[in-house]
Structure formats: C-alpha cells, structure tokens
C-alpha atoms as a PDB file:
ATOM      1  CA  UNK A   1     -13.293  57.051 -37.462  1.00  0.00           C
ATOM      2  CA  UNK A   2     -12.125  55.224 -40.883  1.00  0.00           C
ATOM      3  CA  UNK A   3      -9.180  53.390 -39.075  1.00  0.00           C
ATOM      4  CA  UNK A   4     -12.271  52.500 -36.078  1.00  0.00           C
ATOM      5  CA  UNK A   5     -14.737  50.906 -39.101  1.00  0.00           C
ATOM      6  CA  UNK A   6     -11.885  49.196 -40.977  1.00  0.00           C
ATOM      7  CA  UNK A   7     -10.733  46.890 -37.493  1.00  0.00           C
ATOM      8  CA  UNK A   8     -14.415  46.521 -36.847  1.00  0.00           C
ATOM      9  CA  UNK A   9     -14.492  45.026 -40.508  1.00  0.00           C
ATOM     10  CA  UNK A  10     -11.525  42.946 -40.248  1.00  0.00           C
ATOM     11  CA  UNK A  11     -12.473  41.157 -36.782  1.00  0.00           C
ATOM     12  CA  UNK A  12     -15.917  40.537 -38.026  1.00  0.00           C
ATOM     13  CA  UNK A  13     -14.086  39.029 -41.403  1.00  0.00           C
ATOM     14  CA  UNK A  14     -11.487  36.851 -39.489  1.00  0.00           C
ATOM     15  CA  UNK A  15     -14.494  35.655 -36.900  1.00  0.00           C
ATOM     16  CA  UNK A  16     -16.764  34.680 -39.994  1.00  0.00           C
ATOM     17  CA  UNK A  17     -13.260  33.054 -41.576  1.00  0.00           C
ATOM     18  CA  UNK A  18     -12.987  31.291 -38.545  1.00  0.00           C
ATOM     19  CA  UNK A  19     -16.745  30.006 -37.931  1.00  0.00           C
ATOM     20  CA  UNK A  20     -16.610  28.411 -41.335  1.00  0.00           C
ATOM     21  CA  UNK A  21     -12.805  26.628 -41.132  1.00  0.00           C
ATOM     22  CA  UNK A  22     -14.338  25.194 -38.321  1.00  0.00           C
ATOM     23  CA  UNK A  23     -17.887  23.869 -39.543  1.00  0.00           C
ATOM     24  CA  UNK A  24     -15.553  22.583 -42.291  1.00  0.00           C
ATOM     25  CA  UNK A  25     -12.978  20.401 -40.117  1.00  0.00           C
ATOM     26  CA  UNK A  26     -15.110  17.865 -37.703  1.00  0.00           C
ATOM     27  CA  UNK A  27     -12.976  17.142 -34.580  1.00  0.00           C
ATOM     28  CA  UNK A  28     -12.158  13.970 -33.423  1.00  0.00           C
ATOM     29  CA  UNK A  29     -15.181  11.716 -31.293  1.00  0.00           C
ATOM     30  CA  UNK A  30     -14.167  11.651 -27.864  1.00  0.00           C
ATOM     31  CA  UNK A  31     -15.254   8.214 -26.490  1.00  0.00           C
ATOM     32  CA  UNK A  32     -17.060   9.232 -22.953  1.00  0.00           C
ATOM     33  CA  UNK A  33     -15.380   7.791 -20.193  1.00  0.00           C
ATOM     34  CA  UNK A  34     -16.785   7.241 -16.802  1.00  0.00           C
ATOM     35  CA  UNK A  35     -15.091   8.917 -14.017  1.00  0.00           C
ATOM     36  CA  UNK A  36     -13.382   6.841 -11.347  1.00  0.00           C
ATOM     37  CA  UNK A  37     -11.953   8.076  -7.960  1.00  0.00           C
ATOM     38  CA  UNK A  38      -9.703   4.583  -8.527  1.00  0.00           C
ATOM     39  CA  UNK A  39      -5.717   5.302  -9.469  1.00  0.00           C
ATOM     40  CA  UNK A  40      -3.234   2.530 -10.541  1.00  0.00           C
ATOM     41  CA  UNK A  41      -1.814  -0.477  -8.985  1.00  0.00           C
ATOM     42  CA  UNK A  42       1.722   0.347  -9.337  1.00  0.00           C
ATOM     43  CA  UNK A  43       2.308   1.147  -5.925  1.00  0.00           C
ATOM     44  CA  UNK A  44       0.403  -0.482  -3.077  1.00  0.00           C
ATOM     45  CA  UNK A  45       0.621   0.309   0.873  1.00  0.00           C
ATOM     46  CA  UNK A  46      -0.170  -1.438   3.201  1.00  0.00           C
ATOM     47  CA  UNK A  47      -1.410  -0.301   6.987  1.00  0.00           C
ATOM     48  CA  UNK A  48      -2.188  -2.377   9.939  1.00  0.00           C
ATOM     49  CA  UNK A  49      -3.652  -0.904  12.756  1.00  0.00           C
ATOM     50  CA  UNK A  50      -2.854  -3.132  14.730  1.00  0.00           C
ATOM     51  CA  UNK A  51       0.872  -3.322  14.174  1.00  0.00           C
ATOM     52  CA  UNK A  52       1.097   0.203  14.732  1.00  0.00           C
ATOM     53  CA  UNK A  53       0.820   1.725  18.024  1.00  0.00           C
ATOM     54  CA  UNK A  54       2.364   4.284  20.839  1.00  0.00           C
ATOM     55  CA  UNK A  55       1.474   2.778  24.412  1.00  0.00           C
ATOM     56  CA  UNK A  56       2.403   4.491  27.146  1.00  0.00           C
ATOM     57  CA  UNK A  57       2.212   2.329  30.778  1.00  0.00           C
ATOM     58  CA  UNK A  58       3.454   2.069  34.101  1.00  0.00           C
ATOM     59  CA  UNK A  59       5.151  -1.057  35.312  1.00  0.00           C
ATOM     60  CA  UNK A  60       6.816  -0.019  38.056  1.00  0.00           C
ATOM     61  CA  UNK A  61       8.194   2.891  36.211  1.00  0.00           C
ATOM     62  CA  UNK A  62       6.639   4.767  33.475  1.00  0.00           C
ATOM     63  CA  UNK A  63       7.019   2.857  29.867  1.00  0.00           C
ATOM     64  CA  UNK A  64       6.264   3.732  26.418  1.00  0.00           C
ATOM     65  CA  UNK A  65       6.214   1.376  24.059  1.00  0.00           C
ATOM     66  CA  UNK A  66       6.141   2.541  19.973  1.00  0.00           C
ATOM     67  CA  UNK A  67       5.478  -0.241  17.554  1.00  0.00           C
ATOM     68  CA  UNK A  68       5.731   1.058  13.556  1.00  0.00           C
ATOM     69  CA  UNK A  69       4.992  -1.957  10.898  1.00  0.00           C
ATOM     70  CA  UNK A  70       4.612  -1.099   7.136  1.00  0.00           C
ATOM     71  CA  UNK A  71       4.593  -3.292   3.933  1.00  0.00           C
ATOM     72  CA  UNK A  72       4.762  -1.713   0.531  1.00  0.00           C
ATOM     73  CA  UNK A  73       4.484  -3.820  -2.630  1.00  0.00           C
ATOM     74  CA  UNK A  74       4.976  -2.596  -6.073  1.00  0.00           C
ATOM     75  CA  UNK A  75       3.859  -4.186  -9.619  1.00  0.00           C
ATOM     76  CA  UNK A  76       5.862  -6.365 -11.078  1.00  0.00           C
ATOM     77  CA  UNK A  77       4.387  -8.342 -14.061  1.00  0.00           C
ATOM     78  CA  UNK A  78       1.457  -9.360 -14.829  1.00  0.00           C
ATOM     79  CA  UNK A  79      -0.007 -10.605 -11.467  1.00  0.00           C
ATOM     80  CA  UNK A  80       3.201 -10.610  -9.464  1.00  0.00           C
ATOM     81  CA  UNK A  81       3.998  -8.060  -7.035  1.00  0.00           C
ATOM     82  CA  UNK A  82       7.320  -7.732  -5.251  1.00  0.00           C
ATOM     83  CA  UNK A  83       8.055  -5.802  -2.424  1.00  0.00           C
ATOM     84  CA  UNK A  84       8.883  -6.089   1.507  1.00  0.00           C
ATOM     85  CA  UNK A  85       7.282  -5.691   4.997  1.00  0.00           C
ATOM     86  CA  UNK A  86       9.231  -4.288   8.291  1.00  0.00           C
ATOM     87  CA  UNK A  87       9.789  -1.691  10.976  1.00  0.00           C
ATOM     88  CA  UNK A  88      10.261  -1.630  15.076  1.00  0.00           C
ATOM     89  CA  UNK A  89       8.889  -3.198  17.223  1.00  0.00           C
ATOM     90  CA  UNK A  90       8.755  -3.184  21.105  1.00  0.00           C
ATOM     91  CA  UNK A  91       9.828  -6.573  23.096  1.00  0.00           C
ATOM     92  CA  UNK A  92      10.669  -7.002  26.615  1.00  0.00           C
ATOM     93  CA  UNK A  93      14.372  -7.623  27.903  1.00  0.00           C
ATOM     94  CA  UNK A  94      15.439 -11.009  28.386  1.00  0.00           C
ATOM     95  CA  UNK A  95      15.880 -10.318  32.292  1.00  0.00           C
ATOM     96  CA  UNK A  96      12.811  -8.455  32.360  1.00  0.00           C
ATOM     97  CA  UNK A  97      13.914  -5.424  33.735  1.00  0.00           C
ATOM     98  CA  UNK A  98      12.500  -3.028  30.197  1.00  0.00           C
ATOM     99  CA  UNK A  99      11.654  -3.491  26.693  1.00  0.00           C
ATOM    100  CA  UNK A 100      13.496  -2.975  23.941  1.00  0.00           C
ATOM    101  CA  UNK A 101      12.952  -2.102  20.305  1.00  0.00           C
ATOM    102  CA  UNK A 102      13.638  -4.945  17.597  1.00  0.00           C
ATOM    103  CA  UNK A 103      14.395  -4.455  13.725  1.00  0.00           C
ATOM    104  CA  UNK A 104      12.367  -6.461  11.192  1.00  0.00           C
ATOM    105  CA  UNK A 105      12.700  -6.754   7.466  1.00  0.00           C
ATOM    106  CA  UNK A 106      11.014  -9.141   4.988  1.00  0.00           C
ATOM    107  CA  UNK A 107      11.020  -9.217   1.287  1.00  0.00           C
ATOM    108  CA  UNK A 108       7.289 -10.074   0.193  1.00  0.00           C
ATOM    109  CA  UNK A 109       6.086 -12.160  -3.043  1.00  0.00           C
ATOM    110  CA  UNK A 110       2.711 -11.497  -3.928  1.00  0.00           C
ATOM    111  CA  UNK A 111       0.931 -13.415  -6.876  1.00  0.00           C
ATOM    112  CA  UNK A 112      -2.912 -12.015  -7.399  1.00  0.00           C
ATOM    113  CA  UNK A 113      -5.135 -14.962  -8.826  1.00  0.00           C
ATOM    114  CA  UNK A 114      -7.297 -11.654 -10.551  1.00  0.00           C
ATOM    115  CA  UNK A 115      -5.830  -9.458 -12.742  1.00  0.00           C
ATOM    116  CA  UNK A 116      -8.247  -6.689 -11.006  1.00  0.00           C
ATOM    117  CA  UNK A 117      -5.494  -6.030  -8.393  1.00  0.00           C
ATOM    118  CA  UNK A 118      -8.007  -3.769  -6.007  1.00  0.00           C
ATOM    119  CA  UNK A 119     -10.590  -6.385  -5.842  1.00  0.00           C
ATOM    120  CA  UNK A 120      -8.134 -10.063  -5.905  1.00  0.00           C
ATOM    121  CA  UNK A 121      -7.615 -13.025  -4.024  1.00  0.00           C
ATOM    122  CA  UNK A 122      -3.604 -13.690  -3.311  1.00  0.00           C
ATOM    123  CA  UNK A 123      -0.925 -15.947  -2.016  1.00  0.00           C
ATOM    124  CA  UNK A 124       2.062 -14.053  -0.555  1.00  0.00           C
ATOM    125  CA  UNK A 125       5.428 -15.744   0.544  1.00  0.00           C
ATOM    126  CA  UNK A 126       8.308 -13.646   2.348  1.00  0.00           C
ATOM    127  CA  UNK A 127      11.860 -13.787   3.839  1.00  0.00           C
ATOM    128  CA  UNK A 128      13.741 -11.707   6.314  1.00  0.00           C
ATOM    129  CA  UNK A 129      14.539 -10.916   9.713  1.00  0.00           C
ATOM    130  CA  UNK A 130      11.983 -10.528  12.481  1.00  0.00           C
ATOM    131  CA  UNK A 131      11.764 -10.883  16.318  1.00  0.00           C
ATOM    132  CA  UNK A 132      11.719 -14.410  17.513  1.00  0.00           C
ATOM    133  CA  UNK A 133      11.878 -15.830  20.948  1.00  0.00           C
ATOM    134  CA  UNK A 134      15.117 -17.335  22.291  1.00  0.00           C
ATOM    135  CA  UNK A 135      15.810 -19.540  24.705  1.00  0.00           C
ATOM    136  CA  UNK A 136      17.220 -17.561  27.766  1.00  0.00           C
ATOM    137  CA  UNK A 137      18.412 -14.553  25.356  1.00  0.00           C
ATOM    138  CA  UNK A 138      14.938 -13.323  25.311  1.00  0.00           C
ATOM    139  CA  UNK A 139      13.518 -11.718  21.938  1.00  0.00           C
ATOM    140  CA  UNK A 140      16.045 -11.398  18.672  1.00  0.00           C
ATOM    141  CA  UNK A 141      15.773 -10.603  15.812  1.00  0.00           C
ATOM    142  CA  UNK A 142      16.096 -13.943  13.783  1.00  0.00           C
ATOM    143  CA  UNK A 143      15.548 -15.331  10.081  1.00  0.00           C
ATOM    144  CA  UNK A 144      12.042 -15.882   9.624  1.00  0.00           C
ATOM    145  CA  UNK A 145       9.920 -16.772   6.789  1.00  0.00           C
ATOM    146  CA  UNK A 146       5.672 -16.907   5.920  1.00  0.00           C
ATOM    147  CA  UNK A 147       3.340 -18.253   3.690  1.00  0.00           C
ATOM    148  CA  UNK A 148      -0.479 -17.122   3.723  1.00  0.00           C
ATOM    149  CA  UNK A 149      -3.314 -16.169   1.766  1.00  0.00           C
ATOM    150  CA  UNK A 150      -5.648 -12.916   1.568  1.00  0.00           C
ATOM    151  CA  UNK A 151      -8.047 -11.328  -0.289  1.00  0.00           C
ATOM    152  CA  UNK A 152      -8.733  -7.418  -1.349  1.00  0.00           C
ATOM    153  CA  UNK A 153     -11.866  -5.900  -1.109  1.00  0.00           C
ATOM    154  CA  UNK A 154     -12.553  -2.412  -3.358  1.00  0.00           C
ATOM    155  CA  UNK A 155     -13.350  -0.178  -0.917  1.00  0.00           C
ATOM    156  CA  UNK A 156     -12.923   3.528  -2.374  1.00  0.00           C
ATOM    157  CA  UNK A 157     -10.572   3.128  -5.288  1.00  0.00           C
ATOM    158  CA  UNK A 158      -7.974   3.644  -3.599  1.00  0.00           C
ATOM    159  CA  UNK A 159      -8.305   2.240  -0.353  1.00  0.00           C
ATOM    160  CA  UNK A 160      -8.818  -1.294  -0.009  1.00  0.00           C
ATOM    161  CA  UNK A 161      -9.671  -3.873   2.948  1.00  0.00           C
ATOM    162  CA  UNK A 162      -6.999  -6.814   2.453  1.00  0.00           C
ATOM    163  CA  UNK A 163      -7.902  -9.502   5.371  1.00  0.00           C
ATOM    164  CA  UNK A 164      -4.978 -12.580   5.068  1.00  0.00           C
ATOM    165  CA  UNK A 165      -4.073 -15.579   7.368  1.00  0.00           C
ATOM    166  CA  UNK A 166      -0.775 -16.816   7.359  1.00  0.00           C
ATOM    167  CA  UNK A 167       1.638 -19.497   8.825  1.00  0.00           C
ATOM    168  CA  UNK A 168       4.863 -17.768  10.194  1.00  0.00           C
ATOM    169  CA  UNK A 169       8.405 -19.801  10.942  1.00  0.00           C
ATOM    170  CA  UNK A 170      10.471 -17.063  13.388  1.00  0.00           C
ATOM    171  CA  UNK A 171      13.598 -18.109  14.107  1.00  0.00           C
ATOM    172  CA  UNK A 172      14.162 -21.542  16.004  1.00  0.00           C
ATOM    173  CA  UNK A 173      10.225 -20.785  17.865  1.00  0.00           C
ATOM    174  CA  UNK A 174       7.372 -23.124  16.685  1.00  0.00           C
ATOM    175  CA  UNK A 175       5.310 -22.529  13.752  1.00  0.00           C
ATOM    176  CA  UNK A 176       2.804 -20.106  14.275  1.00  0.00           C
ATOM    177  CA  UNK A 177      -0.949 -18.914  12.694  1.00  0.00           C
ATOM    178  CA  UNK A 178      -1.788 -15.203  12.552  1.00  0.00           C
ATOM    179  CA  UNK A 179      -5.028 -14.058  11.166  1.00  0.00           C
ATOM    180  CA  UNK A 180      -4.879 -10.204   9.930  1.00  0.00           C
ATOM    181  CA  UNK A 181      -8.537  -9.020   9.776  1.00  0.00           C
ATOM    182  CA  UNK A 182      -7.822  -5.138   9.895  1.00  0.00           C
ATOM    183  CA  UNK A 183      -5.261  -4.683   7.452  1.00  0.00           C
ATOM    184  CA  UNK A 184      -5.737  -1.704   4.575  1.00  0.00           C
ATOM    185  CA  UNK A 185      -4.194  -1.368   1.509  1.00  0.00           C
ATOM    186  CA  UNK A 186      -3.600   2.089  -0.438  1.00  0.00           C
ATOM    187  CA  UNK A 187      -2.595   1.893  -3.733  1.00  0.00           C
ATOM    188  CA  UNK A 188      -0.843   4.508  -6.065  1.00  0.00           C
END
C-alpha cells in the first residue's frame, strides 16, 4: 500500500513538473498555411490523347494498329525546361501491303514566359527523329525539327490542360501546322 501511494505521488509530482516547464517555454508560432492539392514543377508529363491509341481494323485482313506518344520535361532553371518527346507510331508500308511501326525521338526546349509553371504561357523548340514521308520509300523515320507556342491552364494542381500550335519541318516533306487542343500535362 506505501510503495502504491508513493508512485501515485511521484506521477502526480512529475505531471505538475511538467505542466509548469511547459507554461514556462512558449513554442514556436506556426505561420498557417493553406492547403494545396498542387505538388512541384520538377517533373512534368505530358499526355495526348490523341497520339495515343490501339485500333484494331480490317482491311482486307485484320489490322491493329498501336500508336504510344509521350513527352516528359523536367525543370531546369529558372523558366527553362528541358526534356524530350517520342514513342511508336503506326505508318503504312511503302507498297501498301501493311503498316509498320516507326521510332520517334525529340529533345524539347521549353521557356515559360510565367514563373507560375502550372498556369504559363510557353515557346517550345525541339530536335530529333520522327516519321516523315519519302518519296517512293514510303514513311521513315527522318530528322525533324518544331517550333510552337502553348499555354497551361491550372486545372487540379496537378493536372493541367496545355493546348499549343506548332510549325513542324519532318524530314525532306513540306512544312507543316499542327494544332494540339487535347493535350494534358501532370506534373511531379
């Protein structure tokens, strides 16, 4: 019973010790911060639904097509981003007869005129291989470059819409204009 009182004493003493060390030591302010569902912009991928696709058909015999087109960019400095755009793509043969499945690979330049990367206006440059049109060899891949502009739209934090138009030089064709209106961008 004497050994049951003398704990009981000495917890109540060390809570009471406690309680007043800590009226006696203010902690730190913690600035409130608001919560975002946002993360960084070191990493950034990009989807286009339109560039990716499985289509199966039947053109005399049954065909399926898979076309798989990803660009990734990463922070550089500042308001540069480098990074690089590529994947397969599905052509047909030069005699007709099938398609095949061409490489592409471009390194990508990105400069954001906003240092709010999620939410920027930007000119991107790139240089690389992609499929190109050649005269009685059919589609190969060839050295291409682009220049265009785009803007992001904050979407969810994370996920952004990223329309962009650019002017494309593939291989010996003729300059072309491509317009991009359902491209995403995921950053990381």
């Amino acid at each position: 019973m004497k050994s049951t009182l003398i704990t009981i004493a000495t917890l109540a003493l060390a809570i009471c010790v406690n309680a007043q060390t800590r009226n006696r030591i203010s902690p730190p302010t913690a600035k409130p911060t608001a919560y975002s569902f946002a993360s960084n912009t070191e990493h950034e991928v990009v989807l286009s639904p339109s560039l990716i696709s499985i289509e199966t058909y039947k053109e005399g015999e049954s065909r399926t097509d898979v076309n798989a087109y990803f660009a990734y960019n990463r922070h550089f400095k500042d308001n540069v981003q480098l990074g690089g755009e590529g994947g397969i793509l599905s052509y047909p043969d030069s005699d007709g007869s099938g398609n095949k499945a061409l490489f592409a690979a471009i390194g990508v330049f990105t400069y954001n005129f906003q240092t709010n990367l999620r939410d920027a206006f930007f000119a991107q440059g790139g240089l690389g291989l992609y499929p190109a049109y050649e005269d009685n060899d059919g589609f190969e891949s060839k050295l291409s470059f682009f220049a265009g502009l785009g803007k992001r739209f904050e979407m969810w934090g994370k996920i952004n819409y990223m329309p962009y138009a650019r002017v494309w030089k593939r291989g010996d064709e003729n300059t072309r204009f491509e317009i991009q209106a359902l491209n995403f961008s995921i950053f990381y």
